[in-house]
N, C-alpha and C. Protein backbone atom coordinates (compact mmCIF):
# COMPACT_ATOMS: atom_id res chain seq x y z
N UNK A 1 -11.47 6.78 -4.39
CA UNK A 1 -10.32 6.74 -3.50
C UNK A 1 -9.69 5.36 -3.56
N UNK A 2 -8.18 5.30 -3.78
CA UNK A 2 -7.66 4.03 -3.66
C UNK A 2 -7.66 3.26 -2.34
N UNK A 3 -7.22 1.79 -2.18
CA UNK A 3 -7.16 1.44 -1.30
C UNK A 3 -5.75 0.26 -1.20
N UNK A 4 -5.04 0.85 -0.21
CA UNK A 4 -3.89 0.09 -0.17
C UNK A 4 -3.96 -0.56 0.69
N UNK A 5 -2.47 -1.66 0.43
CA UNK A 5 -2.24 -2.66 1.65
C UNK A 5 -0.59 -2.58 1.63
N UNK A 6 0.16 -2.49 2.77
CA UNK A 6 1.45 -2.41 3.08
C UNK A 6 1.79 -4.14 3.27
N UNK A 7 2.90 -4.20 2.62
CA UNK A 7 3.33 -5.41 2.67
C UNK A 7 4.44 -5.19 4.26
N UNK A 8 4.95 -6.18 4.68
CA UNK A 8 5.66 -6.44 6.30
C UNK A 8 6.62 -5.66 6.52
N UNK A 9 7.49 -5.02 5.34
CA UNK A 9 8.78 -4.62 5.16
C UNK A 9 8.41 -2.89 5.19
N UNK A 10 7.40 -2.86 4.87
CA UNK A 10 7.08 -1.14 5.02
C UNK A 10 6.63 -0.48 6.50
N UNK A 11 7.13 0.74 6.62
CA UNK A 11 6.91 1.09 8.24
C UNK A 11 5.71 1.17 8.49
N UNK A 12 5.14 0.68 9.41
CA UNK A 12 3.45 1.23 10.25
C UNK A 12 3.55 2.92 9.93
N UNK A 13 4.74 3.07 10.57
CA UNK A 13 4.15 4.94 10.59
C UNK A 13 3.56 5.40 8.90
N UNK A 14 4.12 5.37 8.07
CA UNK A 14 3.15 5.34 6.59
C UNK A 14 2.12 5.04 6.54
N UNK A 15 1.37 3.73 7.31
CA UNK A 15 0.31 3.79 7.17
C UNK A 15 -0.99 4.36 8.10
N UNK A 16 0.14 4.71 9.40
CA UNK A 16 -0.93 6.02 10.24
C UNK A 16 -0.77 7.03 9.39
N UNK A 17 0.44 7.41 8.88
CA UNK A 17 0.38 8.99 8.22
C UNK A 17 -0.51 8.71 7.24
N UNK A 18 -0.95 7.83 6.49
CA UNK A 18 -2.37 7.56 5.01
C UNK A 18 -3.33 7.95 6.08
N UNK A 19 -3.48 7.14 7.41
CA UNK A 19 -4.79 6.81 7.91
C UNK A 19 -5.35 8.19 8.15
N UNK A 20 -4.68 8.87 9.02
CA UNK A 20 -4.71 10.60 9.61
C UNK A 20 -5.04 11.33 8.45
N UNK A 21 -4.94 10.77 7.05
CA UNK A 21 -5.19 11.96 6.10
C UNK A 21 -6.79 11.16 5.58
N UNK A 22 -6.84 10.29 5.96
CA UNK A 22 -8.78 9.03 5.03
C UNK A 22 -7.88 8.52 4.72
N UNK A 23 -6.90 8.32 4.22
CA UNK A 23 -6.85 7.00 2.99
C UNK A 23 -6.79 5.83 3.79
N UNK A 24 -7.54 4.50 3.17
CA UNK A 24 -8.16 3.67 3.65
C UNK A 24 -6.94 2.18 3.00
N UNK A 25 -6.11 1.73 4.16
CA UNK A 25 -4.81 1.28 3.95
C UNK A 25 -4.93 0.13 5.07
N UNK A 26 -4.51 -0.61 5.06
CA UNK A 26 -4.50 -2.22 5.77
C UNK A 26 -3.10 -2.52 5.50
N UNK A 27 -2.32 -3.42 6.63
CA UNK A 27 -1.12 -3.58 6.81
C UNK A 27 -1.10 -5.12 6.75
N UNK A 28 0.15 -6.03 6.52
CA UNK A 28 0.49 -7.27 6.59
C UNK A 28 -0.02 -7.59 8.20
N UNK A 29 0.35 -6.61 9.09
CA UNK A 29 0.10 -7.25 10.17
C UNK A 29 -1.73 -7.03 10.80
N UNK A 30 -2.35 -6.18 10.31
CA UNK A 30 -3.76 -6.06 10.00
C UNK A 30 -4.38 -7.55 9.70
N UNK A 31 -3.91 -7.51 8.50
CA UNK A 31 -4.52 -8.79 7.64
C UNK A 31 -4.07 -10.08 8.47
N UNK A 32 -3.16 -10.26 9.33
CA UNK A 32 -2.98 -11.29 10.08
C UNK A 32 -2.15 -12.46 8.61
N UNK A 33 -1.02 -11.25 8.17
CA UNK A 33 -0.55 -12.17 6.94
C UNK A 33 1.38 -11.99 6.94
N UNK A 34 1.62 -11.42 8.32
CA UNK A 34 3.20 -11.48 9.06
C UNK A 34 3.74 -13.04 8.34
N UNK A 35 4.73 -13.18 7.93
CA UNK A 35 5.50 -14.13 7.35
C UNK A 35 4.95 -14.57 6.04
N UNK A 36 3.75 -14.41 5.17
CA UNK A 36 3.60 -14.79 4.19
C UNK A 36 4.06 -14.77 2.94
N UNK A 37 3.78 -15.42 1.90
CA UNK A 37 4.44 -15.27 0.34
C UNK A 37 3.99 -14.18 0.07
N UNK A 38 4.77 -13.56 -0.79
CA UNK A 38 4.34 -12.40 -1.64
C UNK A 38 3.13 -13.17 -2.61
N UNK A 39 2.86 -14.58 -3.06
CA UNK A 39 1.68 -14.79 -3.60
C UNK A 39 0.16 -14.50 -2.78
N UNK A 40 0.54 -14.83 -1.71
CA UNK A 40 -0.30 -14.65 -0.55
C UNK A 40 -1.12 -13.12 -0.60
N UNK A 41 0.51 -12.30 -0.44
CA UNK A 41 0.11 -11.20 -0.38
C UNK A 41 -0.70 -10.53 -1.42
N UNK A 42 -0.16 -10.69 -2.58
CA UNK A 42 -1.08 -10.27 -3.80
C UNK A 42 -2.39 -10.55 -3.88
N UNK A 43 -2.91 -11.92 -3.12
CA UNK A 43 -4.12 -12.26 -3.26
C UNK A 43 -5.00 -11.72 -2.30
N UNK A 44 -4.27 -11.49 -1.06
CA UNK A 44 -5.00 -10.90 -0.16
C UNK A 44 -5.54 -9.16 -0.79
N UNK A 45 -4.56 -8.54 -1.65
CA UNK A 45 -4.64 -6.96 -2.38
C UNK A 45 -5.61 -7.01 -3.27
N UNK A 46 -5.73 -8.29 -3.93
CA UNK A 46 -6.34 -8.51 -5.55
C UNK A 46 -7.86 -8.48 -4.52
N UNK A 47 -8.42 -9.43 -3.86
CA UNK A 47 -9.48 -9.86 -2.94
C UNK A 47 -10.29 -8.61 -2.29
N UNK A 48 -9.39 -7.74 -1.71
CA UNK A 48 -10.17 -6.67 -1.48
C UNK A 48 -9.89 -5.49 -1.90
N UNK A 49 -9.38 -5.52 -3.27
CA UNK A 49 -9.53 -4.53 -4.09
C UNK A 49 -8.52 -3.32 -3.87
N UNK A 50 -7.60 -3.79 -3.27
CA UNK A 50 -6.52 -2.71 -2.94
C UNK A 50 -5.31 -2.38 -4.10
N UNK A 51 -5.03 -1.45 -3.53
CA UNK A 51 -3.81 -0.78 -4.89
C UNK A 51 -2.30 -1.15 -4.45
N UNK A 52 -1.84 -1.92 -5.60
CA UNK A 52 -0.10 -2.37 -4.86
C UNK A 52 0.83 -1.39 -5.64
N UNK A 53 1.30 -1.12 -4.71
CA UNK A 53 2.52 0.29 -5.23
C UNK A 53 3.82 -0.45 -4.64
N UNK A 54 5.08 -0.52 -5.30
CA UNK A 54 6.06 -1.50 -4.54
C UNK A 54 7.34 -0.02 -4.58
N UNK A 55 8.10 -0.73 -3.73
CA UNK A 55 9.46 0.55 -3.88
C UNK A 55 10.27 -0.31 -2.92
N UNK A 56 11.21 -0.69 -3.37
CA UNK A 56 12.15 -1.20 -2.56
C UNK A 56 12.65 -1.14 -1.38
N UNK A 57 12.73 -1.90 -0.21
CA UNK A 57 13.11 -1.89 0.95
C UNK A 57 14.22 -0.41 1.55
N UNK A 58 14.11 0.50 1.98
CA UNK A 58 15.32 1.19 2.38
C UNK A 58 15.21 2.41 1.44
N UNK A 59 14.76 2.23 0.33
CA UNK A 59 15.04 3.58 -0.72
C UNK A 59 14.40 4.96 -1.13
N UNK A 60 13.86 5.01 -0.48
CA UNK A 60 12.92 6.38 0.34
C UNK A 60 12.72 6.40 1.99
N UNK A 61 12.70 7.85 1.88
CA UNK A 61 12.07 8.44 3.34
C UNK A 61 10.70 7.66 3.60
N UNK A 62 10.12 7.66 4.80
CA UNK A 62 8.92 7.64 5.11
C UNK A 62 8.38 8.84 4.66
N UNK A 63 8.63 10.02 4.81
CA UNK A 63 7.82 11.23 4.75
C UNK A 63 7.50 11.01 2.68
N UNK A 64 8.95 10.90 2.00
CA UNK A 64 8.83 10.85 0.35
C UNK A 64 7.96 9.23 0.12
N UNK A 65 7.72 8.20 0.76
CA UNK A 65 6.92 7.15 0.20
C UNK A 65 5.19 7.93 0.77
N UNK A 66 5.03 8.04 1.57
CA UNK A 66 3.72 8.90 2.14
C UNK A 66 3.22 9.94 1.13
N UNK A 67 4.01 10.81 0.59
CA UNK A 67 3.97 11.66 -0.34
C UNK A 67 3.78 10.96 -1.77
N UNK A 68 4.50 10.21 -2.00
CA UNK A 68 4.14 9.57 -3.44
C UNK A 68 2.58 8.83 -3.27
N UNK A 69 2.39 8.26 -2.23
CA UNK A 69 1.18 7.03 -1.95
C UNK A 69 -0.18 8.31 -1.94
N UNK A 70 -0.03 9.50 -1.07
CA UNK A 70 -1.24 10.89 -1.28
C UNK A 70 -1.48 11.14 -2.97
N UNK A 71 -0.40 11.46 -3.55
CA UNK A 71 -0.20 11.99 -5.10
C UNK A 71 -0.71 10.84 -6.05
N UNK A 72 -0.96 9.33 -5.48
CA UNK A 72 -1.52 8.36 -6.46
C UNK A 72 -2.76 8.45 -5.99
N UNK A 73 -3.11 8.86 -4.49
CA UNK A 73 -4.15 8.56 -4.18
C UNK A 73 -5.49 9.62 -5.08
N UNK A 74 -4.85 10.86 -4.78
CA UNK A 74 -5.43 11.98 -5.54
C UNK A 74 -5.55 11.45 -7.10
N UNK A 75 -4.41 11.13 -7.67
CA UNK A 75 -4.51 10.93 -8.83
C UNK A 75 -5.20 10.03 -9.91
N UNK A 76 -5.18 9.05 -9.12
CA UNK A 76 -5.50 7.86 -9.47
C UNK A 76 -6.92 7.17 -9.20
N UNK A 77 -7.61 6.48 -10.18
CA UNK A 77 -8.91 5.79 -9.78
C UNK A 77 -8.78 4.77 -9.46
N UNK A 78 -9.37 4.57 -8.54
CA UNK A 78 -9.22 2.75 -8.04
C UNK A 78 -9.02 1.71 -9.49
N UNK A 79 -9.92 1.71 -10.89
CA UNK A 79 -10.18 0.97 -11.51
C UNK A 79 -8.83 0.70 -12.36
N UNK A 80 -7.87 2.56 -12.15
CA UNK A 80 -6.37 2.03 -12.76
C UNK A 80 -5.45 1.86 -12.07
N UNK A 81 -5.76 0.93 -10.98
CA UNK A 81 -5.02 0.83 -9.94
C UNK A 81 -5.05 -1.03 -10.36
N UNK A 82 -6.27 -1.18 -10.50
CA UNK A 82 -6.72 -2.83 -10.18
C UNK A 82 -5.79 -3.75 -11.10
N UNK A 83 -5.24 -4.88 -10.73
CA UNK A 83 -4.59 -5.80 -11.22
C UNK A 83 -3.07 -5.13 -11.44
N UNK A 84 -2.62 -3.99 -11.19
CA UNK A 84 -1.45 -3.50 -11.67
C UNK A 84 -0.80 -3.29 -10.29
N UNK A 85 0.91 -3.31 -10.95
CA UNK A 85 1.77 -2.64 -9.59
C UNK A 85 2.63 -1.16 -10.10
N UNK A 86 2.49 -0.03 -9.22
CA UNK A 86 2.86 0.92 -9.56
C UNK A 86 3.94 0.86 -8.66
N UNK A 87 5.55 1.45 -9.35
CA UNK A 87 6.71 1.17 -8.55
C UNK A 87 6.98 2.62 -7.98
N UNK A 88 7.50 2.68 -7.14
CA UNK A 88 7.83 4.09 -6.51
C UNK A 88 8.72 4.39 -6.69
């Protein structure tokens, strides 16, 4: 099972809708990492092994980013997740 982390700009509700289904997802404001660099952020993803999926601010639904993030989750092994960014 993958494990994500939402960067600041993505809605909480995405990551209750992961949580309600298992998937095991940590938020900028979780991590206590609100205002940080995106270097920051990467290191905090790389560190505990989480999967970075990016999609631009505004350009999906919540319900269609939720849906893409289940379909990697299913799909995908953590190990081809690691060091890479999958774009949405």
């Amino acid at each position: 099972m993958l494990r994500f982390h939402l960067d600041e700009h993505v809605s909480h509700a995405i990551a209750r809708a992961l949580q309600r289904r298992g998937i095991d997802v940590t938020t900028t404001t979780d991590a206590g990492l609100l205002g940080a660099a995106d270097d920051e952020q990467l290191a905090f993803a790389l560190s505990e092994q989480r999967g970075i999926a990016y999609c631009p601010p505004d350009s999906h639904s919540i319900g269609h980013m939720v849906r893409c993030l289940c379909l990697m989750n299913d799909c995908l092994e953590p190990h081809e997740m690691f060091g890479k960014v999958e774009f949405l």
